[in-house]
C-alpha atoms as a PDB file:
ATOM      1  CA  UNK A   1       0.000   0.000   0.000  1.00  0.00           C
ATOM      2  CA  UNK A   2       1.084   3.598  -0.608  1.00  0.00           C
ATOM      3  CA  UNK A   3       1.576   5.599   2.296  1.00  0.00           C
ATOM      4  CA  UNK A   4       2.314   9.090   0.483  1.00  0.00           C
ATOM      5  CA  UNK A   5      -0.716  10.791  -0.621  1.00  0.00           C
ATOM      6  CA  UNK A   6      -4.145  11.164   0.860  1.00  0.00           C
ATOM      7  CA  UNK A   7      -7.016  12.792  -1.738  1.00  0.00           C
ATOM      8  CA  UNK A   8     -10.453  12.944  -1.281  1.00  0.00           C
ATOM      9  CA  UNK A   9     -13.271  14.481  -3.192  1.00  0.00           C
ATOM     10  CA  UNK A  10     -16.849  16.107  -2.191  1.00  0.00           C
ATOM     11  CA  UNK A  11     -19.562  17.608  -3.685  1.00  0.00           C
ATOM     12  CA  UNK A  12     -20.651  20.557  -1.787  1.00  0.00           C
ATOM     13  CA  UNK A  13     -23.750  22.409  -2.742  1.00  0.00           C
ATOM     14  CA  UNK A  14     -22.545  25.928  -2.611  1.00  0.00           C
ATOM     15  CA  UNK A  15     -20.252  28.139  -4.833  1.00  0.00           C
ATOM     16  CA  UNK A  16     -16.479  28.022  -5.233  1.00  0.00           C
ATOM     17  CA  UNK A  17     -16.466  31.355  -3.096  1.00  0.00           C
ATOM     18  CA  UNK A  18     -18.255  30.157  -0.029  1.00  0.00           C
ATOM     19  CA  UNK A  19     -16.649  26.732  -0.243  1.00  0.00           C
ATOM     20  CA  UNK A  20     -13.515  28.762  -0.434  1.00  0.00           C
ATOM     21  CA  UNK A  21     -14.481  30.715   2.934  1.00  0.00           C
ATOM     22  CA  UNK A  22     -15.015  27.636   4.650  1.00  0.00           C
ATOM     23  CA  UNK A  23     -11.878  25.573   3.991  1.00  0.00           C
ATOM     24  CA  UNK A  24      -9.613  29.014   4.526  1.00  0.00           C
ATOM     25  CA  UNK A  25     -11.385  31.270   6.970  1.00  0.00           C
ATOM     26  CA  UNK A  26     -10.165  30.382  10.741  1.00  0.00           C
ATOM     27  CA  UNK A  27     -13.990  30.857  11.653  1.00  0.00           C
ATOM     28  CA  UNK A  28     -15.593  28.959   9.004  1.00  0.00           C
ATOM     29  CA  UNK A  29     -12.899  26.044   9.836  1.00  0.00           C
ATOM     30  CA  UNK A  30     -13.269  25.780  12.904  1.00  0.00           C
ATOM     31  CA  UNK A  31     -17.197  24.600  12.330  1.00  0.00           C
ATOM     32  CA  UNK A  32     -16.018  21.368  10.306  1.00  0.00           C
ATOM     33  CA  UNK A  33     -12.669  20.676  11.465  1.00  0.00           C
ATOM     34  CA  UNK A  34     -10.238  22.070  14.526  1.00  0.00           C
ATOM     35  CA  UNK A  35     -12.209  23.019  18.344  1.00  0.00           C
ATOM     36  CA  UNK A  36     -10.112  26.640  17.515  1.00  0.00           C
ATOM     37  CA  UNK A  37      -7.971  28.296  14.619  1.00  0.00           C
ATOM     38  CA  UNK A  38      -6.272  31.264  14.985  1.00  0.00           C
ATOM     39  CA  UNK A  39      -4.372  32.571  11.742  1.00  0.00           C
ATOM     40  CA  UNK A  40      -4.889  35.006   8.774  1.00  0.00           C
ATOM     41  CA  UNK A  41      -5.508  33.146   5.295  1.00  0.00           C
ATOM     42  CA  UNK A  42      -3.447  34.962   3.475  1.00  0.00           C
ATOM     43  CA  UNK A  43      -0.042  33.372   2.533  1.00  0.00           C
ATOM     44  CA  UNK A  44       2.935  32.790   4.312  1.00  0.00           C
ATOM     45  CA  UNK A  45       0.636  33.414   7.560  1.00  0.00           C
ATOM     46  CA  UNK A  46       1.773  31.790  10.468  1.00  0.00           C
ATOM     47  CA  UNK A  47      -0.961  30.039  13.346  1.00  0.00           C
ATOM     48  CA  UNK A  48      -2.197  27.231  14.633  1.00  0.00           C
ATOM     49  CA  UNK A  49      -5.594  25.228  14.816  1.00  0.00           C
ATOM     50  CA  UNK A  50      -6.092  23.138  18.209  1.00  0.00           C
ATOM     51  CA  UNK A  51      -7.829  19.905  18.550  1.00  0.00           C
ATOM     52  CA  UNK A  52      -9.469  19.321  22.333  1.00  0.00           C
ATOM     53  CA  UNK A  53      -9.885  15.992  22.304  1.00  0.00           C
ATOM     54  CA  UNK A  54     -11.686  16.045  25.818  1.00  0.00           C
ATOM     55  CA  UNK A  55      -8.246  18.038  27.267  1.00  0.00           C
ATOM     56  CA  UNK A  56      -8.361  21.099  28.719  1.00  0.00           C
ATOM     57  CA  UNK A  57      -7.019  23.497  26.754  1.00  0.00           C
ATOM     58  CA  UNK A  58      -6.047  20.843  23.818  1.00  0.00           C
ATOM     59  CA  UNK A  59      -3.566  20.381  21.367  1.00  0.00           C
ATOM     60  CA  UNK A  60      -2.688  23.301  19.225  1.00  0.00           C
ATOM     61  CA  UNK A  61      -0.908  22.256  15.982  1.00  0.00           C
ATOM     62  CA  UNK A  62       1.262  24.829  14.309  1.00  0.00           C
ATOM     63  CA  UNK A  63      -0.429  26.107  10.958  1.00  0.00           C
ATOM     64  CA  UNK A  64       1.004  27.883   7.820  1.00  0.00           C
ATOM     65  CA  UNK A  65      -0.817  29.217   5.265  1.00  0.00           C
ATOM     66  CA  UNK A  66       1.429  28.189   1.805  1.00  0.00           C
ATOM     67  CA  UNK A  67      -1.108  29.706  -0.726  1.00  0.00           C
ATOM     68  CA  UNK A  68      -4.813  31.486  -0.942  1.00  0.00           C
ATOM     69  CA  UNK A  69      -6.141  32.048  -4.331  1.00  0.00           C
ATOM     70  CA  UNK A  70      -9.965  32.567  -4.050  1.00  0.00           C
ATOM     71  CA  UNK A  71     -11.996  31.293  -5.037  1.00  0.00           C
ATOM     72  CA  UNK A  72     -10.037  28.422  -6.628  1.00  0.00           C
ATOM     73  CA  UNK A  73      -7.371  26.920  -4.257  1.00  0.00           C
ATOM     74  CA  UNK A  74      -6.363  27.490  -0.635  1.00  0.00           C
ATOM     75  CA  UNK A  75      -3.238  25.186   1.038  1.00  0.00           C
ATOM     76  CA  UNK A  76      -1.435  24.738   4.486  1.00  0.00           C
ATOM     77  CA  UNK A  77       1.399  23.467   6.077  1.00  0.00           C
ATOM     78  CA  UNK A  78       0.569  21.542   9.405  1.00  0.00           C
ATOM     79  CA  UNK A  79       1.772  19.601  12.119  1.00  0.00           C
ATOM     80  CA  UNK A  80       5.533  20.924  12.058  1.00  0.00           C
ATOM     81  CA  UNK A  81       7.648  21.516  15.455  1.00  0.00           C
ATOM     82  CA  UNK A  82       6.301  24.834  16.723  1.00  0.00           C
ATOM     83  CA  UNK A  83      10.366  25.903  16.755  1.00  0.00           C
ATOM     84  CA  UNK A  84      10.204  25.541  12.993  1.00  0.00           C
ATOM     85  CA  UNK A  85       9.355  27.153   9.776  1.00  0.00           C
ATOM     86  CA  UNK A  86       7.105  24.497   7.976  1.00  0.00           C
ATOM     87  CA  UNK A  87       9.019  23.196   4.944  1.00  0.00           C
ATOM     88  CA  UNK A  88       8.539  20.031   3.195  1.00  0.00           C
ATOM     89  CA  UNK A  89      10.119  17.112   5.334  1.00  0.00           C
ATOM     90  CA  UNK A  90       8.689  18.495   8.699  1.00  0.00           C
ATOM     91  CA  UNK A  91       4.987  19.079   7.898  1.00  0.00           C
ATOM     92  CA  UNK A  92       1.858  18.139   5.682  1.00  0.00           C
ATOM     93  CA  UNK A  93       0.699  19.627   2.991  1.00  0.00           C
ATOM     94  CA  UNK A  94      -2.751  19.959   2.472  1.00  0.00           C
ATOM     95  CA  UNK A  95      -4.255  21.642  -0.902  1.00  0.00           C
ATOM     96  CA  UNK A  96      -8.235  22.538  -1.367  1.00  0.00           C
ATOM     97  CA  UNK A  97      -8.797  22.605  -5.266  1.00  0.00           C
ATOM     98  CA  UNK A  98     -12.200  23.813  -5.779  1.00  0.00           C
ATOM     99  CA  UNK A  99     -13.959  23.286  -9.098  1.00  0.00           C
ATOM    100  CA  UNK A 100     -17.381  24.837 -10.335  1.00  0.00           C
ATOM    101  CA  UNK A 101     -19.760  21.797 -10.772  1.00  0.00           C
ATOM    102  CA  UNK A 102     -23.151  22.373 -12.189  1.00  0.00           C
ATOM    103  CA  UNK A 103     -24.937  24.255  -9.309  1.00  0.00           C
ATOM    104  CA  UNK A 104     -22.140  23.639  -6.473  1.00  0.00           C
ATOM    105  CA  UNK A 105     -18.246  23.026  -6.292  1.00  0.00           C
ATOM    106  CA  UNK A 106     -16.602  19.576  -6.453  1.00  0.00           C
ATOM    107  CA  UNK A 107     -13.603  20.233  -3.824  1.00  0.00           C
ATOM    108  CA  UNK A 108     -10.334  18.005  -4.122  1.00  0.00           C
ATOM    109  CA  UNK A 109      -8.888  17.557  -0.878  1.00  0.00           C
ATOM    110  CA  UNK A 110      -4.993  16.101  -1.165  1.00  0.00           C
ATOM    111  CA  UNK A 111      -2.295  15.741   1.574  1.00  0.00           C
ATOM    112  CA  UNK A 112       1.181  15.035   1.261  1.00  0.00           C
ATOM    113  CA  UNK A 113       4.453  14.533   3.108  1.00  0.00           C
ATOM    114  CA  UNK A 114       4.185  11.367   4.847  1.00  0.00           C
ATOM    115  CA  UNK A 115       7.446   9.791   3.059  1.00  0.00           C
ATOM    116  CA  UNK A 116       9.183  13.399   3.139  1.00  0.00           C
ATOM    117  CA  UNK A 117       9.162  12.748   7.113  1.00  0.00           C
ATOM    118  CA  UNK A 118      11.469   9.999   7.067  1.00  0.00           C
ATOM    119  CA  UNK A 119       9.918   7.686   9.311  1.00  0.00           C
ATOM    120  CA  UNK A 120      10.174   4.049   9.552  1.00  0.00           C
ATOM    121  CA  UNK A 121       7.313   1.841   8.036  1.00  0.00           C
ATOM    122  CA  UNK A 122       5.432   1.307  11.242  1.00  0.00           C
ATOM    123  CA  UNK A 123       5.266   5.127  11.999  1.00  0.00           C
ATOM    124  CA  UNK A 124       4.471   6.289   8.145  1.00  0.00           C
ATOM    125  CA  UNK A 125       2.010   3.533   8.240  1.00  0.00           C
ATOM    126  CA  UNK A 126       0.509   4.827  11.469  1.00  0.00           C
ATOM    127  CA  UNK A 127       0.666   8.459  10.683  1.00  0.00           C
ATOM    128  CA  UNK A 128      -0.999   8.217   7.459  1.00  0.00           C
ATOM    129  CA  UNK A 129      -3.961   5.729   8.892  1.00  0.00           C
ATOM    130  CA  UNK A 130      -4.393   7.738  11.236  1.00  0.00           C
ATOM    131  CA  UNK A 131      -4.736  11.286   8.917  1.00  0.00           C
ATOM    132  CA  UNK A 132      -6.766   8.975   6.219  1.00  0.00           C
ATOM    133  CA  UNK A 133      -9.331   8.661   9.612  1.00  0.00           C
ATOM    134  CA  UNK A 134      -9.558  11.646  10.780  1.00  0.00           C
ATOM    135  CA  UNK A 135     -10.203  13.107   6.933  1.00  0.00           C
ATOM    136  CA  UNK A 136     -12.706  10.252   6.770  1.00  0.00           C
ATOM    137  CA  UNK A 137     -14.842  12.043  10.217  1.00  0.00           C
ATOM    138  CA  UNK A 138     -14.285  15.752   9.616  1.00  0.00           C
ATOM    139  CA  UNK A 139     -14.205  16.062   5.549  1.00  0.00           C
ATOM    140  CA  UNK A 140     -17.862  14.749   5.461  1.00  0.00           C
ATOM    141  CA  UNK A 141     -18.972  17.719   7.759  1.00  0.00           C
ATOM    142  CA  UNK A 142     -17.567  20.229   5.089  1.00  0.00           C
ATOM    143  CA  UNK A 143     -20.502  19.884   2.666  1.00  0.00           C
ATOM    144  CA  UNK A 144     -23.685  19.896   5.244  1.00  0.00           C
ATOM    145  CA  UNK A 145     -22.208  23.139   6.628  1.00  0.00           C
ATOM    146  CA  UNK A 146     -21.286  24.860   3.698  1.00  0.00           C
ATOM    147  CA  UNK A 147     -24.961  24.317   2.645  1.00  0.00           C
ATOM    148  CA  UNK A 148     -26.183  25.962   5.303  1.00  0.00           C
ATOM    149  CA  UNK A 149     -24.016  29.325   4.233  1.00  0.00           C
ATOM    150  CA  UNK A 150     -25.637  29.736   1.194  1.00  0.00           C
ATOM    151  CA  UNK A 151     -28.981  29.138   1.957  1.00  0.00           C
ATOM    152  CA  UNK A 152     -28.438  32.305   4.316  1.00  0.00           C
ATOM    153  CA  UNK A 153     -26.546  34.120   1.476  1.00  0.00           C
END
């Protein structure tokens, strides 16, 4: 099995611009995905998004916003050693290609840089399964909230 690429796709029934706003502004994220973001999308912005998990206070994951170009593509860096600047071989890479499709936006979700972090097997293997879940609980809630955005819009 390949442990170097995640992609998924979705079909969310709202425009490229508000799908846009929700996978790149911290508020609109913060609905589907992370308990808490805090960064400007806008590249080369530096952040982080934090995942409770039932802790107080949480886990806050460093963030860096590689590229914004509404309302077409937004992509981040994550998970790199706060001390760091995310680069590729100490982070993920995830890209949100967003597509006009008929009356909504087919979204592409892809992230990389599982091999690039030169683990062993077991870890890549374990790393990625674990990404591939948690894209597999909080990508689905993209689309249903989305929705609800441009019903108000």
């Amino acid at each position: 099995m390949e442990f170097g690429t995640i992609e998924r796709e979705v079909y969310v029934d709202a425009s490229p611009e508000i799908v846009f706003e929700v996978v790149s502004n911290p508020d609109h994220l913060k609905q589907w995905w992370p308990d808490d973001a805090r960064y400007e999308p806008t590249p080369g912005s530096v952040g982080e998004i934090v995942f409770s998990g039932g802790d107080a206070g949480g886990t806050a994951v460093p963030f860096t916003v590689v590229d914004a170009r509404p309302p077409r593509m937004f992509s981040f860096r994550w998970s790199h050693p706060a001390d760091q600047v995310a680069a590729e071989g100490n982070s993920f890479l995830v890209t949100f290609d967003l597509t006009p499709s008929g009356s909504g936006t087919l979204l592409k979700m892809t992230e990389t840089g599982f091999r690039e972090m030169g683990w062993e097997a077991a870890v890549l293997e374990q790393q990625y399964q674990e990404h591939v879940a948690g894209w597999d609980h909080f990508l689905p809630r993209l689309a249903p909230y989305a929705a609800t955005l441009e019903t108000r819009s």
